[in-house]
N, C-alpha and C. Protein backbone atom coordinates (compact mmCIF):
# COMPACT_ATOMS: atom_id res chain seq x y z
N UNK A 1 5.25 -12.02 -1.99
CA UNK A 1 6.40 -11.22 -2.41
C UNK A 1 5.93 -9.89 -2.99
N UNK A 2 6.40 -8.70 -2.67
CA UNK A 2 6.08 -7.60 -3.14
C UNK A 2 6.90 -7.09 -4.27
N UNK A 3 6.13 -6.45 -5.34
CA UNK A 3 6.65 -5.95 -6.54
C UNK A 3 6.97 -4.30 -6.07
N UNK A 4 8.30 -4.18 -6.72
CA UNK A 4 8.55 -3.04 -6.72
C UNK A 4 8.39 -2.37 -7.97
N UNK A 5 7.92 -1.27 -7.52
CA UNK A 5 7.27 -0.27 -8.92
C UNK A 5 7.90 1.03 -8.57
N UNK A 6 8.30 1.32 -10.00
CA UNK A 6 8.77 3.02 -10.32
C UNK A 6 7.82 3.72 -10.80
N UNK A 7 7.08 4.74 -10.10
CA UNK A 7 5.75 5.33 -10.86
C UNK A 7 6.20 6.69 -11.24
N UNK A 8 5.78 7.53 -12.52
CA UNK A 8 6.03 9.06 -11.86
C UNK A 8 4.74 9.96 -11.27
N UNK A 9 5.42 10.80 -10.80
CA UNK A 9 4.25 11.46 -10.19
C UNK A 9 3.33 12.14 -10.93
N UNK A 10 2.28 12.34 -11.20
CA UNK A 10 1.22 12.87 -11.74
C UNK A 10 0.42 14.11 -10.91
N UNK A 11 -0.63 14.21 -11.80
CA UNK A 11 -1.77 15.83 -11.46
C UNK A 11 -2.80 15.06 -11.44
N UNK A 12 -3.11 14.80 -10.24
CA UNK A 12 -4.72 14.31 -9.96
C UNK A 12 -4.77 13.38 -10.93
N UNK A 13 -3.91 12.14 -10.20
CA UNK A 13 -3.85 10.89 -11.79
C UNK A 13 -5.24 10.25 -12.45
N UNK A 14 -5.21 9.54 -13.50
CA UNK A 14 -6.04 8.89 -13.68
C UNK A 14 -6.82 7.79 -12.97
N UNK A 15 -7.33 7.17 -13.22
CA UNK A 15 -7.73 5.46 -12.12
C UNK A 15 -6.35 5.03 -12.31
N UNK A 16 -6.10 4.63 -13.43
CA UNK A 16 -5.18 3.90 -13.88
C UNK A 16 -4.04 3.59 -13.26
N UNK A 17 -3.76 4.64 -12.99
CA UNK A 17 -2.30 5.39 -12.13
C UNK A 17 -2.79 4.36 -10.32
N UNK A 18 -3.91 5.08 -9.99
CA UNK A 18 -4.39 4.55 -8.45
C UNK A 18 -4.19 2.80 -8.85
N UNK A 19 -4.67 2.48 -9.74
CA UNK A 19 -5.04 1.07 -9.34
C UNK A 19 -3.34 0.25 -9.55
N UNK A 20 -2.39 0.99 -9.79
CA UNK A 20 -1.42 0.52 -9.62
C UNK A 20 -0.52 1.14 -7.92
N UNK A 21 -0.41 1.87 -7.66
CA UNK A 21 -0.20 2.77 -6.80
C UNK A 21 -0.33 2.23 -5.55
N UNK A 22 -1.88 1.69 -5.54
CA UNK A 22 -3.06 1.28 -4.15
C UNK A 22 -2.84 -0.68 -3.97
N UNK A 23 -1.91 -0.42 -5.02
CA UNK A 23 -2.29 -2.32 -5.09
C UNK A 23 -1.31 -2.90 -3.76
N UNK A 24 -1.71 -3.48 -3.10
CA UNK A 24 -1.39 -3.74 -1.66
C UNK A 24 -0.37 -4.58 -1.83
N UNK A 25 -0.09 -5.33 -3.00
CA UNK A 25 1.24 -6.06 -3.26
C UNK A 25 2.46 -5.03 -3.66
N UNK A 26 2.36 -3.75 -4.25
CA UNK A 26 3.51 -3.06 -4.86
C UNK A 26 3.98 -2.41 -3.44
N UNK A 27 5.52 -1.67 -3.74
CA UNK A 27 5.71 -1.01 -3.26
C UNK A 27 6.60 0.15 -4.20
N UNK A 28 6.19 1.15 -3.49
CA UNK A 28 6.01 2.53 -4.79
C UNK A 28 7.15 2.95 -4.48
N UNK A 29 7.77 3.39 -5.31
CA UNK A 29 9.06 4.13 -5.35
C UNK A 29 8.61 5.54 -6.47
N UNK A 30 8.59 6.30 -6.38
CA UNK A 30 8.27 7.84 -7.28
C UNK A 30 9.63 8.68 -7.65
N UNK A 31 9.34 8.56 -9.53
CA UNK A 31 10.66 8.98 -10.09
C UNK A 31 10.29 10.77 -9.73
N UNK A 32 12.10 11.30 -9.52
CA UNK A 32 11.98 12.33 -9.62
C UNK A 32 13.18 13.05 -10.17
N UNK A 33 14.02 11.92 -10.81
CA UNK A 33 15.21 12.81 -11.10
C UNK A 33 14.99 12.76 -12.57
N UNK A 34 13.62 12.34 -13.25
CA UNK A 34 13.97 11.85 -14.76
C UNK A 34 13.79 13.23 -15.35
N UNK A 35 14.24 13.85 -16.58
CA UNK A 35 13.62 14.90 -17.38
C UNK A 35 12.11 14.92 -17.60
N UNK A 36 11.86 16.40 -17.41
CA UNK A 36 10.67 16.56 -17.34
C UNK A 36 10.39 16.49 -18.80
N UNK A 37 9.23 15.34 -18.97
CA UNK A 37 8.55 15.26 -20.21
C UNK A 37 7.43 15.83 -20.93
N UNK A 38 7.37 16.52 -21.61
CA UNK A 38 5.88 17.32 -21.84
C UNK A 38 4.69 16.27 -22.10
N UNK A 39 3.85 16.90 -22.40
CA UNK A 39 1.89 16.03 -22.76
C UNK A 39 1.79 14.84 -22.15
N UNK A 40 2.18 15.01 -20.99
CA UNK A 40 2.25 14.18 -19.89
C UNK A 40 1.16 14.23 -18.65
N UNK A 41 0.53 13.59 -18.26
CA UNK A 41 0.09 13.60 -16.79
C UNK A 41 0.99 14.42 -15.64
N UNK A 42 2.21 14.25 -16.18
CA UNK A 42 2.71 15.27 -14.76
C UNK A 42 2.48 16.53 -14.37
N UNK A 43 1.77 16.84 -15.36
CA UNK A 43 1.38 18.30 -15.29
C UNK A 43 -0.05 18.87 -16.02
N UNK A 44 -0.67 17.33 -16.02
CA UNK A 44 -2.42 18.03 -16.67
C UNK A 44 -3.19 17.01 -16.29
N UNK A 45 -4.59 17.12 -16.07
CA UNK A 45 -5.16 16.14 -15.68
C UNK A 45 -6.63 16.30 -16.93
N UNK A 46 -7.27 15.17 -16.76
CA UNK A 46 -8.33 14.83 -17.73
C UNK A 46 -9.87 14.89 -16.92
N UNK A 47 -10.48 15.68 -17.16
CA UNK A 47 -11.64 15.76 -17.06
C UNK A 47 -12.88 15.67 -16.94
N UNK A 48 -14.37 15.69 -16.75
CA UNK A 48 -15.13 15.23 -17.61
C UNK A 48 -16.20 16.48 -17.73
N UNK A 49 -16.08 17.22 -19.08
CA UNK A 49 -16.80 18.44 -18.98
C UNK A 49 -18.26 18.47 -19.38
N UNK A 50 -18.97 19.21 -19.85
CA UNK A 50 -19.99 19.32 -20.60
C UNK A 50 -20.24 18.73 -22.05
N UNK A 51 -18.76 19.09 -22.68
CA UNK A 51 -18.72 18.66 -23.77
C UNK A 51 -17.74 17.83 -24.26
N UNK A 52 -17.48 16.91 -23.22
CA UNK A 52 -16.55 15.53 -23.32
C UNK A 52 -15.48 15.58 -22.20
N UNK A 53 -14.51 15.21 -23.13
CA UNK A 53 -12.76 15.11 -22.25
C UNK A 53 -12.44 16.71 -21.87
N UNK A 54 -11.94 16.69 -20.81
CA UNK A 54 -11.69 18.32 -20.26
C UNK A 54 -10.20 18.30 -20.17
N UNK A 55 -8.66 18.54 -20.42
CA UNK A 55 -7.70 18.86 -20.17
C UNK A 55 -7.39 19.97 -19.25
N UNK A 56 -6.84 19.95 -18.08
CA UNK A 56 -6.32 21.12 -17.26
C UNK A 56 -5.22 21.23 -17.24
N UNK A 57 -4.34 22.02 -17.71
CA UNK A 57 -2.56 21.70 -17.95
C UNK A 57 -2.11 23.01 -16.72
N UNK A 58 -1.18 22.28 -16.14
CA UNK A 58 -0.41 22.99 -15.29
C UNK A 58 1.03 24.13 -15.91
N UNK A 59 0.58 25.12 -16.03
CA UNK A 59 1.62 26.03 -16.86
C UNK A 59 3.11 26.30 -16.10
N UNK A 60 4.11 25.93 -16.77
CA UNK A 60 5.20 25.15 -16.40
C UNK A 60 6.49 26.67 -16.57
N UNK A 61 7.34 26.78 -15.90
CA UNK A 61 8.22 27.81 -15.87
C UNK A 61 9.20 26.89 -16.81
N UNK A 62 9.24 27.97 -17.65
CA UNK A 62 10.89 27.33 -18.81
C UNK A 62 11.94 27.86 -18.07
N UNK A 63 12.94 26.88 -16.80
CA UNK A 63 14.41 27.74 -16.48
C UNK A 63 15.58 26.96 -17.37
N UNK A 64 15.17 25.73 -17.75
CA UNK A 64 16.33 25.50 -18.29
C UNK A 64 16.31 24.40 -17.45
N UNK A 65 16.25 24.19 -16.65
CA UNK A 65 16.33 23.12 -15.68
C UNK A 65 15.41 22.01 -15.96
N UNK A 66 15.85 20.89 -16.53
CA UNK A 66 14.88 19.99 -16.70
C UNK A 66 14.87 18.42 -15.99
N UNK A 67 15.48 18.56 -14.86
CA UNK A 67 14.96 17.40 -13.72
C UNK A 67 13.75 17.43 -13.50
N UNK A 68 12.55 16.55 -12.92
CA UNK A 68 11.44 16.89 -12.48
C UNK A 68 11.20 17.48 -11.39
N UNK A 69 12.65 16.86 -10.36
CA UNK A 69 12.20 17.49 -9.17
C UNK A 69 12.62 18.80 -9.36
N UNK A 70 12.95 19.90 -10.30
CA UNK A 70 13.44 20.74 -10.29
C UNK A 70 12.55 21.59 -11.58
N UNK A 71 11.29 21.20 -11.70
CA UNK A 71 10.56 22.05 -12.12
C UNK A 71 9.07 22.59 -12.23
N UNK A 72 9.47 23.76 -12.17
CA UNK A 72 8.55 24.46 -10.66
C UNK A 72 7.27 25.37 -11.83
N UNK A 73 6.32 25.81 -11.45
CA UNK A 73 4.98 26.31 -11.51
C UNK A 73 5.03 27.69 -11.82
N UNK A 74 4.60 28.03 -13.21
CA UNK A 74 4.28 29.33 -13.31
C UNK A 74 2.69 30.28 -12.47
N UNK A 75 2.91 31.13 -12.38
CA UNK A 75 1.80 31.54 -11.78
C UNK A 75 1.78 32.95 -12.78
N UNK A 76 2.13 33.05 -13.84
CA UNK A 76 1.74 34.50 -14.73
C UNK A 76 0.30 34.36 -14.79
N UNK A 77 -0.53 33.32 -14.31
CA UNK A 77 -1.74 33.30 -15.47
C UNK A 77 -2.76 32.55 -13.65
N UNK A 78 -3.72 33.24 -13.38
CA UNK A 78 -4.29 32.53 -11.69
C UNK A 78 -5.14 31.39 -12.85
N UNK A 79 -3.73 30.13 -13.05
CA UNK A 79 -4.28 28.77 -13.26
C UNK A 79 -5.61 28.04 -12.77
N UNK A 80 -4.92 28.49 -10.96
CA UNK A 80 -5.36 27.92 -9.91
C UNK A 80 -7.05 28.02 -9.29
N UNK A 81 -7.30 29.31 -10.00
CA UNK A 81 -8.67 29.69 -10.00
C UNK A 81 -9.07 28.62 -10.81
N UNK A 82 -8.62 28.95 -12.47
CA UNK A 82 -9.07 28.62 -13.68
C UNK A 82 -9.40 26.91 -13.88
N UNK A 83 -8.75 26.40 -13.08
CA UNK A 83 -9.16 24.54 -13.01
C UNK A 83 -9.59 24.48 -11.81
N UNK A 84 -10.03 25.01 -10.67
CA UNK A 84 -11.04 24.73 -9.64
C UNK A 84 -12.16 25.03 -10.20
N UNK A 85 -12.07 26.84 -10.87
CA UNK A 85 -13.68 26.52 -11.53
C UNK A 85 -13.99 25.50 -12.48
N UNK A 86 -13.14 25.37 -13.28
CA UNK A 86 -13.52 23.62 -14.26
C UNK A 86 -13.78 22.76 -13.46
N UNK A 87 -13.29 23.10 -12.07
CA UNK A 87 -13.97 21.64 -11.40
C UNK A 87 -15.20 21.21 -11.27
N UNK A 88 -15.28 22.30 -10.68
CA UNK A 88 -17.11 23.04 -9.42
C UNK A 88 -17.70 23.04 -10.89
N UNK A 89 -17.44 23.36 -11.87
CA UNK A 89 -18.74 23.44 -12.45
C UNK A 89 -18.44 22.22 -13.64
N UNK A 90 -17.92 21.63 -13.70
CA UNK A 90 -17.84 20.02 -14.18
C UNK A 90 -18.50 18.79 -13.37
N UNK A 91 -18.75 18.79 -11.87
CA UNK A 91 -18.24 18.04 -10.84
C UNK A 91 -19.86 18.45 -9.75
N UNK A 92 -19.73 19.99 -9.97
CA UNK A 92 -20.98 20.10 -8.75
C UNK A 92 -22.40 19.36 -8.85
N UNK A 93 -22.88 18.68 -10.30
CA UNK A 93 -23.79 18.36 -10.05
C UNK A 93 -24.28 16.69 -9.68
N UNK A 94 -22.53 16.07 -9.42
CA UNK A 94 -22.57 14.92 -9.23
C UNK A 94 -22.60 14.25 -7.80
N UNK A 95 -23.20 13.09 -7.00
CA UNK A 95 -23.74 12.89 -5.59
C UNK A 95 -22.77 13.33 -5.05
N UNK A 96 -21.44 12.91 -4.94
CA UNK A 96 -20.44 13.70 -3.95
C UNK A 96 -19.55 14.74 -4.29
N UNK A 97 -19.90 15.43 -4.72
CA UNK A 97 -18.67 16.72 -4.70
C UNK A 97 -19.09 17.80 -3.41
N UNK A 98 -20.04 17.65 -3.41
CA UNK A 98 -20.49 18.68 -2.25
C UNK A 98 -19.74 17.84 -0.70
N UNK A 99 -19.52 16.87 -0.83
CA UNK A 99 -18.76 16.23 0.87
C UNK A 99 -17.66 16.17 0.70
N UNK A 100 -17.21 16.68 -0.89
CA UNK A 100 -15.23 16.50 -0.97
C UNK A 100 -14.49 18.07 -1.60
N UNK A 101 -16.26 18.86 -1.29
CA UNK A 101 -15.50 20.19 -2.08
C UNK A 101 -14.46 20.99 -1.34
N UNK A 102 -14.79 21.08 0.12
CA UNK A 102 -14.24 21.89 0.95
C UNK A 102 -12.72 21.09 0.77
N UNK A 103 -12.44 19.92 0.61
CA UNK A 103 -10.84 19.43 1.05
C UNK A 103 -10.29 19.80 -0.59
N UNK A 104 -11.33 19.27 -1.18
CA UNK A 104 -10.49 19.39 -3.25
C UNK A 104 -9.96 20.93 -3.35
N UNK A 105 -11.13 21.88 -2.50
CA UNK A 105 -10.61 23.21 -2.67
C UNK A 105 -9.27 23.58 -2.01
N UNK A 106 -8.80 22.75 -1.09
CA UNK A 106 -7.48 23.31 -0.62
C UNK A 106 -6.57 22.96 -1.38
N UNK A 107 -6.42 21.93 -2.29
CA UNK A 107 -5.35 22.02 -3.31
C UNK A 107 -5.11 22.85 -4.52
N UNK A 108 -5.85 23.78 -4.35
CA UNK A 108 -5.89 24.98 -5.08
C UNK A 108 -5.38 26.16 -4.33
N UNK A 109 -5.71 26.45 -3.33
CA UNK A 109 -5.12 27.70 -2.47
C UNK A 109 -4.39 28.27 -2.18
N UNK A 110 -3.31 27.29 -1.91
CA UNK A 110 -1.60 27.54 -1.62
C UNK A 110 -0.58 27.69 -2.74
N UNK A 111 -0.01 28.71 -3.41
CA UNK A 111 0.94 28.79 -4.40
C UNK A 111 1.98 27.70 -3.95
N UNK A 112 2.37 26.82 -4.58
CA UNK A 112 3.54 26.11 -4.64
C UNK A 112 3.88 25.87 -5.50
N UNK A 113 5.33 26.77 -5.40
CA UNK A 113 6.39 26.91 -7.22
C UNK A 113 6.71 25.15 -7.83
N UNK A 114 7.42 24.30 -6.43
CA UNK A 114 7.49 23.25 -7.24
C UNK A 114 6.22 22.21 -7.62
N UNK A 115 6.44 21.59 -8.98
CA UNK A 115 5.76 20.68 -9.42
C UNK A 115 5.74 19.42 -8.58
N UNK A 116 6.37 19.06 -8.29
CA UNK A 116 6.71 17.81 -7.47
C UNK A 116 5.58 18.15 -6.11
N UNK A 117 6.21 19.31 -5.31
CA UNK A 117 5.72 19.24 -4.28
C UNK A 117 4.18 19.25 -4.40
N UNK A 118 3.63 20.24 -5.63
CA UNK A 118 2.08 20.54 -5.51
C UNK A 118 1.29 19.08 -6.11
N UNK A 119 2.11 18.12 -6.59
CA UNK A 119 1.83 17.20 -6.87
C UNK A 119 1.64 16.14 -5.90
N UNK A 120 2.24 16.18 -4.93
CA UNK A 120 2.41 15.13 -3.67
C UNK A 120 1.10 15.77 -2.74
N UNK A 121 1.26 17.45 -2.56
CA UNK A 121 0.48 17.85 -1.47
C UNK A 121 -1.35 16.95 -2.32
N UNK A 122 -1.64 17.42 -3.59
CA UNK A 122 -2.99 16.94 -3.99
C UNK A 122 -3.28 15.36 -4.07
N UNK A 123 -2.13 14.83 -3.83
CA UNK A 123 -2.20 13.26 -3.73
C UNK A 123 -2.87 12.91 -2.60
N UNK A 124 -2.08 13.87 -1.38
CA UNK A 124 -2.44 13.59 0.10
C UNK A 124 -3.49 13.72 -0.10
N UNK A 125 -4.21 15.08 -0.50
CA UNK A 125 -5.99 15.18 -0.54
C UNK A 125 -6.68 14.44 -0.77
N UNK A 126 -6.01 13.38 -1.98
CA UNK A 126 -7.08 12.36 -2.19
C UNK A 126 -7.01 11.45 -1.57
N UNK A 127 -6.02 10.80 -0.87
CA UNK A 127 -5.76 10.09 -0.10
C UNK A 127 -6.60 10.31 0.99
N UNK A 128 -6.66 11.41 1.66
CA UNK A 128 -7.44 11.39 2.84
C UNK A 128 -8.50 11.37 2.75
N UNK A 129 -9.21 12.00 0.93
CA UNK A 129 -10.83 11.42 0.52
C UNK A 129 -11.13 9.82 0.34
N UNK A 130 -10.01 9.03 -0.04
CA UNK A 130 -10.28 7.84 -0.21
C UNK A 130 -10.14 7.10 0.98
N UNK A 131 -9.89 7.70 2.52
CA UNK A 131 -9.76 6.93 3.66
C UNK A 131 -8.66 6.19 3.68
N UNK A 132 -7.60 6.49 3.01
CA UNK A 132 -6.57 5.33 2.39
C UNK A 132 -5.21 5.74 2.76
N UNK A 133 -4.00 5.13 2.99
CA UNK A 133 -2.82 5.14 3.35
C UNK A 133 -1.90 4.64 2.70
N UNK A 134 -1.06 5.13 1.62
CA UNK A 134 0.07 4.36 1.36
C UNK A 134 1.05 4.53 1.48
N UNK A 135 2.31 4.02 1.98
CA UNK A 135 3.73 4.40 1.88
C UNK A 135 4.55 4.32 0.55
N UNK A 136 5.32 5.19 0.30
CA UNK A 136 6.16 5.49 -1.00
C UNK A 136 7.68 6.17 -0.36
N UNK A 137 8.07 6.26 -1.44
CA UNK A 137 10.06 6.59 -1.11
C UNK A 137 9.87 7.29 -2.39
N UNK A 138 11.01 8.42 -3.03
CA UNK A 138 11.89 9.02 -3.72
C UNK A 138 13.01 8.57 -4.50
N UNK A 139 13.22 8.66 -5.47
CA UNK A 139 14.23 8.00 -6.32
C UNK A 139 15.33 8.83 -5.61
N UNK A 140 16.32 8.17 -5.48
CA UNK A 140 17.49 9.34 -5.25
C UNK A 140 18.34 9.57 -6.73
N UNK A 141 18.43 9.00 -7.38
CA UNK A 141 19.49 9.22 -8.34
C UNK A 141 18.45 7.95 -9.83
N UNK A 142 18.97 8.90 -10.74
CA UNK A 142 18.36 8.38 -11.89
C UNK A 142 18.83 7.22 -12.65
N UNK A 143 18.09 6.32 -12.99
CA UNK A 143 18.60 4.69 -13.82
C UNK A 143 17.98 4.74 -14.97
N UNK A 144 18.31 4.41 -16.29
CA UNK A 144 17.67 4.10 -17.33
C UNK A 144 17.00 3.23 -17.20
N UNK A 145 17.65 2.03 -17.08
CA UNK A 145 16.82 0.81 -16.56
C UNK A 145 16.79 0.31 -15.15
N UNK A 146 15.72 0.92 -14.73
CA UNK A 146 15.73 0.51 -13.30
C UNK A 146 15.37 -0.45 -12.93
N UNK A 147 15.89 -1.19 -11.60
CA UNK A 147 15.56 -2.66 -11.43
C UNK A 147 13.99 -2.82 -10.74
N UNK A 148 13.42 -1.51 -10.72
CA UNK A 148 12.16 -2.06 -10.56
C UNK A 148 10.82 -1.95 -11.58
N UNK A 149 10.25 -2.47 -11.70
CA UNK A 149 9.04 -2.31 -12.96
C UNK A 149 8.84 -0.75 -13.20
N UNK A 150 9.19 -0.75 -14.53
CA UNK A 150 9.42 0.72 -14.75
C UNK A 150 7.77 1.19 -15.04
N UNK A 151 6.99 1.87 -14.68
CA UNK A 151 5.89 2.58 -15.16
C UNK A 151 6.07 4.33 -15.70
N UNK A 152 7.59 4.80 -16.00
CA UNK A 152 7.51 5.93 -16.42
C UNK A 152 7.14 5.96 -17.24
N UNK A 153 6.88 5.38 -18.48
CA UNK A 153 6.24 5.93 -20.20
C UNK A 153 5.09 5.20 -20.25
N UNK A 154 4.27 4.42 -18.69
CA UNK A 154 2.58 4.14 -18.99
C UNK A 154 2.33 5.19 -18.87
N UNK A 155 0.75 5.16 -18.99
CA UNK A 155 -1.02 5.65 -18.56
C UNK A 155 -0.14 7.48 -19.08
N UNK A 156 -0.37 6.94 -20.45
CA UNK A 156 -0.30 7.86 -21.95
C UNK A 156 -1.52 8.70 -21.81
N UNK A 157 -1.06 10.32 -22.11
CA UNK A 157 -1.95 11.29 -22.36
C UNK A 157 -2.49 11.53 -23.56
N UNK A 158 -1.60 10.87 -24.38
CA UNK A 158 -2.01 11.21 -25.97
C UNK A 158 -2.95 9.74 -26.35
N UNK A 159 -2.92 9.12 -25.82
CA UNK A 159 -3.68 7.22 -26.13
C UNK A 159 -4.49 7.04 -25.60
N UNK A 160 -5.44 6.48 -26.04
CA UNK A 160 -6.73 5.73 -24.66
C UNK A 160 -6.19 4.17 -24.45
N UNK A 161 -6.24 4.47 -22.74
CA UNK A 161 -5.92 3.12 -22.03
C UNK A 161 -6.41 1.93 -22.32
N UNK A 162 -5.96 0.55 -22.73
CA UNK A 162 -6.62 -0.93 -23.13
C UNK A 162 -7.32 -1.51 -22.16
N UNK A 163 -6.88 -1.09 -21.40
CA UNK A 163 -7.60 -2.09 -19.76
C UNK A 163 -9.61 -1.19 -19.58
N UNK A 164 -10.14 -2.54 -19.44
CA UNK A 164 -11.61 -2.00 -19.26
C UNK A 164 -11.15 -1.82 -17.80
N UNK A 165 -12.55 -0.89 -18.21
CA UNK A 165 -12.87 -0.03 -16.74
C UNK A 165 -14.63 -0.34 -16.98
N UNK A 166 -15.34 -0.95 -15.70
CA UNK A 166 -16.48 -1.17 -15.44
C UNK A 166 -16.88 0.43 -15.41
N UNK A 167 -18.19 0.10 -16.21
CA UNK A 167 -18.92 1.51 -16.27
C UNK A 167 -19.55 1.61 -14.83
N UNK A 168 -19.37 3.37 -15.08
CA UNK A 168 -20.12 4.16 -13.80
C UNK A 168 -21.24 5.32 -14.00
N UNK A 169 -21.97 5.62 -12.90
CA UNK A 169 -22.96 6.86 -13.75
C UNK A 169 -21.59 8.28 -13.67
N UNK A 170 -21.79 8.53 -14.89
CA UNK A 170 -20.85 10.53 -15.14
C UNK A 170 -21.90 11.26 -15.52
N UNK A 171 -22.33 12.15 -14.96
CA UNK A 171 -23.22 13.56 -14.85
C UNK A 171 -23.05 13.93 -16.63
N UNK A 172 -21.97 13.56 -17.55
CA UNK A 172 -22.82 13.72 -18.78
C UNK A 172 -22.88 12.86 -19.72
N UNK A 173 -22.73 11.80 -18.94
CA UNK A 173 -22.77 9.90 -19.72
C UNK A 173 -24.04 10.19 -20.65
N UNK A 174 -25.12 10.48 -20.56
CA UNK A 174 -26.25 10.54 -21.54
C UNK A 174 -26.25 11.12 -22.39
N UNK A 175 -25.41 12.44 -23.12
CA UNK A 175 -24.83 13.40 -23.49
C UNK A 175 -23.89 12.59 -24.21
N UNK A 176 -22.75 12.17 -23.89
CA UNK A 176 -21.60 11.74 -24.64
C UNK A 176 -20.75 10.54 -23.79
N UNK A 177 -21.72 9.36 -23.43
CA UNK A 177 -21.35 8.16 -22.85
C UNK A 177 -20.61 8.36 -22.20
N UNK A 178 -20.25 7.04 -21.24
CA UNK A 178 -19.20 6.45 -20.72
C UNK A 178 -17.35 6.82 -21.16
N UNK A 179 -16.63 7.77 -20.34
CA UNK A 179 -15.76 7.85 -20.38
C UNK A 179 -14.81 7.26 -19.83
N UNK A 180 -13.91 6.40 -20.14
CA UNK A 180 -12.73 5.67 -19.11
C UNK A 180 -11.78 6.12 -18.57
N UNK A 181 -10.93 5.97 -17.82
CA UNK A 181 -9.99 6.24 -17.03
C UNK A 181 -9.58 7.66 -17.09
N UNK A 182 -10.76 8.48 -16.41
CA UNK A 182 -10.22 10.00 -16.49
C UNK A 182 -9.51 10.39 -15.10
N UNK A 183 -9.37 11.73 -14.65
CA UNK A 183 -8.87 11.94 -13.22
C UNK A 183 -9.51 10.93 -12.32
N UNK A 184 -8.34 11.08 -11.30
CA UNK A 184 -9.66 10.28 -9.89
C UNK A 184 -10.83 11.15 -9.09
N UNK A 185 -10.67 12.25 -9.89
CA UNK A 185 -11.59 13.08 -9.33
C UNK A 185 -13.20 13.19 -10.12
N UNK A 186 -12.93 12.43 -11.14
CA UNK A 186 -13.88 12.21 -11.89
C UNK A 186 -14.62 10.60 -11.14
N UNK A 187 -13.81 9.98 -10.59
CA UNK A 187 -14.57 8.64 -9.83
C UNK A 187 -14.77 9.03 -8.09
N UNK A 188 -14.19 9.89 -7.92
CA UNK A 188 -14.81 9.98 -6.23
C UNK A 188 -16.21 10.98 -6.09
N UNK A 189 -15.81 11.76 -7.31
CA UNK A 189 -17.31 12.52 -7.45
C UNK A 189 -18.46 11.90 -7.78
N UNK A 190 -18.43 10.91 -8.50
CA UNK A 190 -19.58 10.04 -8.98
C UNK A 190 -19.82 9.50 -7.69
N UNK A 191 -19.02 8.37 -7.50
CA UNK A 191 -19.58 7.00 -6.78
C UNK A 191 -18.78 6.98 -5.29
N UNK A 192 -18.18 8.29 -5.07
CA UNK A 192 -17.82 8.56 -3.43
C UNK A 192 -17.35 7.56 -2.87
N UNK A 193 -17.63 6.81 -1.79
CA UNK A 193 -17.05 5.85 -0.95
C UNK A 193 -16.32 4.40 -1.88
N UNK A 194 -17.21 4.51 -2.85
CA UNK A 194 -17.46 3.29 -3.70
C UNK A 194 -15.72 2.75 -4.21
N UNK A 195 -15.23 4.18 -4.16
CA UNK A 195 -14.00 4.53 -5.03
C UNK A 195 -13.09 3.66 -4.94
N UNK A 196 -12.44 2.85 -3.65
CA UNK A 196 -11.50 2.24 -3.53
C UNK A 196 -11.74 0.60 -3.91
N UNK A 197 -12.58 0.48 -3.83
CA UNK A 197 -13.23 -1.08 -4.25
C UNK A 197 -13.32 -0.70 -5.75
N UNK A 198 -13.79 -0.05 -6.74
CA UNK A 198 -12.97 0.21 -7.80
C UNK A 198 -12.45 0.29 -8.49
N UNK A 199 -11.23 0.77 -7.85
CA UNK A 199 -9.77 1.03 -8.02
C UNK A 199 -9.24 -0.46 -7.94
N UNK A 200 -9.48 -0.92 -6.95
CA UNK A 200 -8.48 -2.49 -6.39
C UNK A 200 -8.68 -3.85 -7.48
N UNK A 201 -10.10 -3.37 -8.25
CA UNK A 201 -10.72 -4.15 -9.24
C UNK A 201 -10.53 -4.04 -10.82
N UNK A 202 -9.57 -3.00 -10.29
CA UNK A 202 -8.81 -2.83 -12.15
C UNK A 202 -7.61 -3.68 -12.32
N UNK A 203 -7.49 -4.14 -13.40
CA UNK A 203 -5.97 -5.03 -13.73
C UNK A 203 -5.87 -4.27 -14.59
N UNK A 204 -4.40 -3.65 -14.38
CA UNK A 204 -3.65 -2.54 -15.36
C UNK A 204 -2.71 -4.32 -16.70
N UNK A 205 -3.58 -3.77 -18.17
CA UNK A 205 -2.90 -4.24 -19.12
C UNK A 205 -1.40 -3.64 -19.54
């Protein structure tokens, strides 16, 4: 029997996020009519820099409009430069970034005002780095309590996640250890292929 799950969409999610997402029993449904929530994943992703946790926040247009699917991407400020280079130089000295740079770099390239959409297009990217396929649907209309397992207020930006995560080598683990459940871009750069076996091996607490 398959579980139905309400996820929201995220910025280059955590593991956390994948290992619910990828789980071959759910089937994903992605909120988009809820109010957009700030210090959220929907619009920043986590890191792993030189000198620890890295935050990249997606700078957000104030219209007044606060559906998610209805809020869209400032570009006063070339963001888009500014967290690719946090990437490349967070990321370049780890075994695979050099076989996933050319595709990671296209989710940077293309201005796209909405959040939603630039959020789905960088999903695909990873998707096609992880060799992986999943089907998902759109909320059409918003429920407080929706009848399917709600995951809108998990995998917290302000909290560290309870669920272990088996350690991996991170380019500055010797420096400032083992970090858990950061972007997924922080686990395909390390351990490349390794990624989806993983992912499938986390039980979200």
């Amino acid at each position: 029997m398959n579980n139905k799950i309400l996820l929201p969409i995220f910025y280059l999610p955590p593991i956390s996020w994948f290992s619910v997402f990828l789980d071959s029993e759910n089937e994903i449904t992605f909120e988009q009519f809820e109010n957009f929530p700030k210090q959220t994943y929907r619009n920043r992703t986590v890191i792993y820099g030189a000198n620890g946790k890295l935050p990249l926040i997606i700078p957000i247009k104030h219209t007044g409009k606060r559906e998610f699917k209805d809020t869209t991407i400032s570009f006063v400020e070339d963001w888009q430069k500014l967290h690719w280079k946090s990437i490349k130089t967070a990321y370049q000295s780890t075994p695979y970034f050099e076989y996933y740079e050319d595709k990671l770099k296209t989710i940077f390239e293309e201005k796209i005002d909405s959040l939603l959409e630039f959020n789905l297009k960088a999903l695909k990217v990873i998707l096609n780095i992880l060799k992986t396929e999943k089907d998902f649907i759109l909320t059409e209309e918003y429920f407080k309590t929706p009848e399917s397992v709600n995951y809108r207020e998990e995998f917290s930006a302000k909290s560290e996640s309870e669920t272990e995560f088996p350690e991996y080598y991170q380019s500055f683990s010797d420096k400032n250890g083992f970090l858990k459940d950061l972007s997924i871009l922080d686990l395909i750069c390390n351990i490349g292929p390794e990624s989806l076996t993983y992912i499938k091996n986390i039980k979200i607490k």
